[in-house]
Protein backbone atom coordinates (compact mmCIF):
# COMPACT_ATOMS: atom_id res chain seq x y z
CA UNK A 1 3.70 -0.74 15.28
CA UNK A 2 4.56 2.58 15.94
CA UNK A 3 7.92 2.35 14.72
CA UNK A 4 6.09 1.88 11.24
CA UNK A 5 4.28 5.16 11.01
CA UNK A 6 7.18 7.40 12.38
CA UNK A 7 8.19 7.68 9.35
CA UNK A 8 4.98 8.67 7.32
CA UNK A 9 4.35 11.58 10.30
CA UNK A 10 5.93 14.78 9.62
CA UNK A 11 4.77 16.54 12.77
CA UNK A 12 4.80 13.94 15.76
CA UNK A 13 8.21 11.48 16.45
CA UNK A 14 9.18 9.23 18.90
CA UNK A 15 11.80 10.99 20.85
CA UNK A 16 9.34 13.63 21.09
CA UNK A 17 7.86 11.03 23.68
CA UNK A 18 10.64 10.39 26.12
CA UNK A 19 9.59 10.98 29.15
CA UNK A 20 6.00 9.33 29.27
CA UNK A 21 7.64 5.78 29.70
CA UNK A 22 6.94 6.24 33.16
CA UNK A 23 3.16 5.78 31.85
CA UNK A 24 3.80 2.32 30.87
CA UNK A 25 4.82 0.90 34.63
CA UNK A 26 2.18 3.03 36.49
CA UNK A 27 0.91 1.45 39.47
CA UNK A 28 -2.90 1.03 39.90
CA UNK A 29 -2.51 2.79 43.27
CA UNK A 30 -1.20 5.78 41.63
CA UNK A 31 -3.59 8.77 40.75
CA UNK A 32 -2.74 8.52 37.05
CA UNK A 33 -5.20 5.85 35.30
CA UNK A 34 -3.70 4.70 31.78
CA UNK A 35 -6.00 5.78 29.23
CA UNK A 36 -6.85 2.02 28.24
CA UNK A 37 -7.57 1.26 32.23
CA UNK A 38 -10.18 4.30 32.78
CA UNK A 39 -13.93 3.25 33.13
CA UNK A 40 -15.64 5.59 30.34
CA UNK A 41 -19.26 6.04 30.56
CA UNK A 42 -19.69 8.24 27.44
CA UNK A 43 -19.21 7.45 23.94
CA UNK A 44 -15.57 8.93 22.36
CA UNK A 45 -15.24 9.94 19.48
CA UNK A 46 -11.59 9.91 17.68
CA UNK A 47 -10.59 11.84 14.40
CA UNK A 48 -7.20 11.09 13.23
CA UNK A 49 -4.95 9.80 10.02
CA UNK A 50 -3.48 7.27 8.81
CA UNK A 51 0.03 8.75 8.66
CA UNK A 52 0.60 9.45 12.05
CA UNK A 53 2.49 8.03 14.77
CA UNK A 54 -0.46 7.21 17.31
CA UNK A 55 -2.62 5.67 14.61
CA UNK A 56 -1.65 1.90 16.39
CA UNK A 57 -2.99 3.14 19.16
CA UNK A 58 -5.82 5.03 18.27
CA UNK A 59 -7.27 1.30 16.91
CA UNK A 60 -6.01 -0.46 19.77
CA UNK A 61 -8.00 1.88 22.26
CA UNK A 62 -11.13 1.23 19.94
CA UNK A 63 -10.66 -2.19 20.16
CA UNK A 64 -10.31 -1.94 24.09
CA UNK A 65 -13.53 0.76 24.90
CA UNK A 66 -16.44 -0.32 23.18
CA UNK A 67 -17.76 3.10 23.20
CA UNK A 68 -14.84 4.52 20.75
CA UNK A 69 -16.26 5.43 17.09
CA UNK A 70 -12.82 6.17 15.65
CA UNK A 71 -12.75 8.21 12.34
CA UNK A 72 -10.04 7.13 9.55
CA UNK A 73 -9.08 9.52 7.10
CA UNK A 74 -6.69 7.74 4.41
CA UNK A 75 -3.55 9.76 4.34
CA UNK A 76 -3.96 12.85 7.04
CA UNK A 77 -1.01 13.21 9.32
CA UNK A 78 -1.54 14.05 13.21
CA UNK A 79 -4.02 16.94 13.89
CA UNK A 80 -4.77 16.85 9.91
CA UNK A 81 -8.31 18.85 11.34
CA UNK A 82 -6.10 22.08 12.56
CA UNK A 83 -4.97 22.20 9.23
CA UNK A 84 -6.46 23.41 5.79
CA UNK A 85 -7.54 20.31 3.92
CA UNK A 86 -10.43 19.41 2.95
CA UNK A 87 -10.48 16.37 4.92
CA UNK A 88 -10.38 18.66 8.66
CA UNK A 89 -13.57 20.88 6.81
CA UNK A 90 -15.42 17.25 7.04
CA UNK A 91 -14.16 16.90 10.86
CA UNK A 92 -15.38 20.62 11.98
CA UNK A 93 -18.67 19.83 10.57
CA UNK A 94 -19.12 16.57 12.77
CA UNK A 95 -18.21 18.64 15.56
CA UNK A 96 -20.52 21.25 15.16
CA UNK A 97 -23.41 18.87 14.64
CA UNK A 98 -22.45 17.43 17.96
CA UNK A 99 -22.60 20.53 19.74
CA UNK A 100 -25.80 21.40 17.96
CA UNK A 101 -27.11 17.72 18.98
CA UNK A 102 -26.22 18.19 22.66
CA UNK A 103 -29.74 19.08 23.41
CA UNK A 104 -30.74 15.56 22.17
CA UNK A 105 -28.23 13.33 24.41
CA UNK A 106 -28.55 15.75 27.39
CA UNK A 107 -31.41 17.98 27.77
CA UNK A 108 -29.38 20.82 28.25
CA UNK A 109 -30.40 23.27 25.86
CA UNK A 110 -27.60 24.80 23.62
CA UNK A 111 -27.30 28.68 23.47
CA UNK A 112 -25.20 30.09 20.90
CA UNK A 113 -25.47 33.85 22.30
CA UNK A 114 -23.33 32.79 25.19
């Protein structure tokens, strides 16, 4: 599918990924682990658009690790949170509150004069 969205992403293409085919044939052996083969034990959490390139994936790999909460924003290109739109002030926020909240899932206190 990712033929598809190549041509709604304006930063990301596919010939900007030749040379990670060797990805695709990697040997279990080998000290590489394809994302979709590596055992998480922590919950991920994925921010991305709907007009970019690796959106496919992005829903295949929450389909695949039950611990994924992917985040859909309708119509934000690839890294659409490094960017000024409104859209990337909603994404900054999350990520603050899950620093803040790191006390919570941890117990490791948070200082923000370090």
């Amino acid at each position: 599918e990712i033929k598809t969205y190549e041509a709604h992403d304006q930063i990301l293409s596919l010939s900007r990924f030749k040379g990670l085919d060797m990805y695709d044939t990697i040997k279990k052996d080998n000290q590489v682990i394809p994302p979709l083969d590596y055992p998480y034990q922590q919950e991920i959490i994925i921010y991305c658009g709907t007009s970019e390139i690796l959106y496919p994936d992005m829903v295949l790999f929450e389909e695949k690790i039950p611990q994924t909460k992917l985040m859909i924003f309708k119509d934000c290109p690839h890294v659409f949170m490094l960017l000024p739109m409104k859209q990337s002030d909603i994404v900054h926020h999350e990520i603050i509150d899950s620093i803040n909240n790191l006390d919570e899932k941890t117990g490791i206190m948070y200082n923000e004069n370090m």
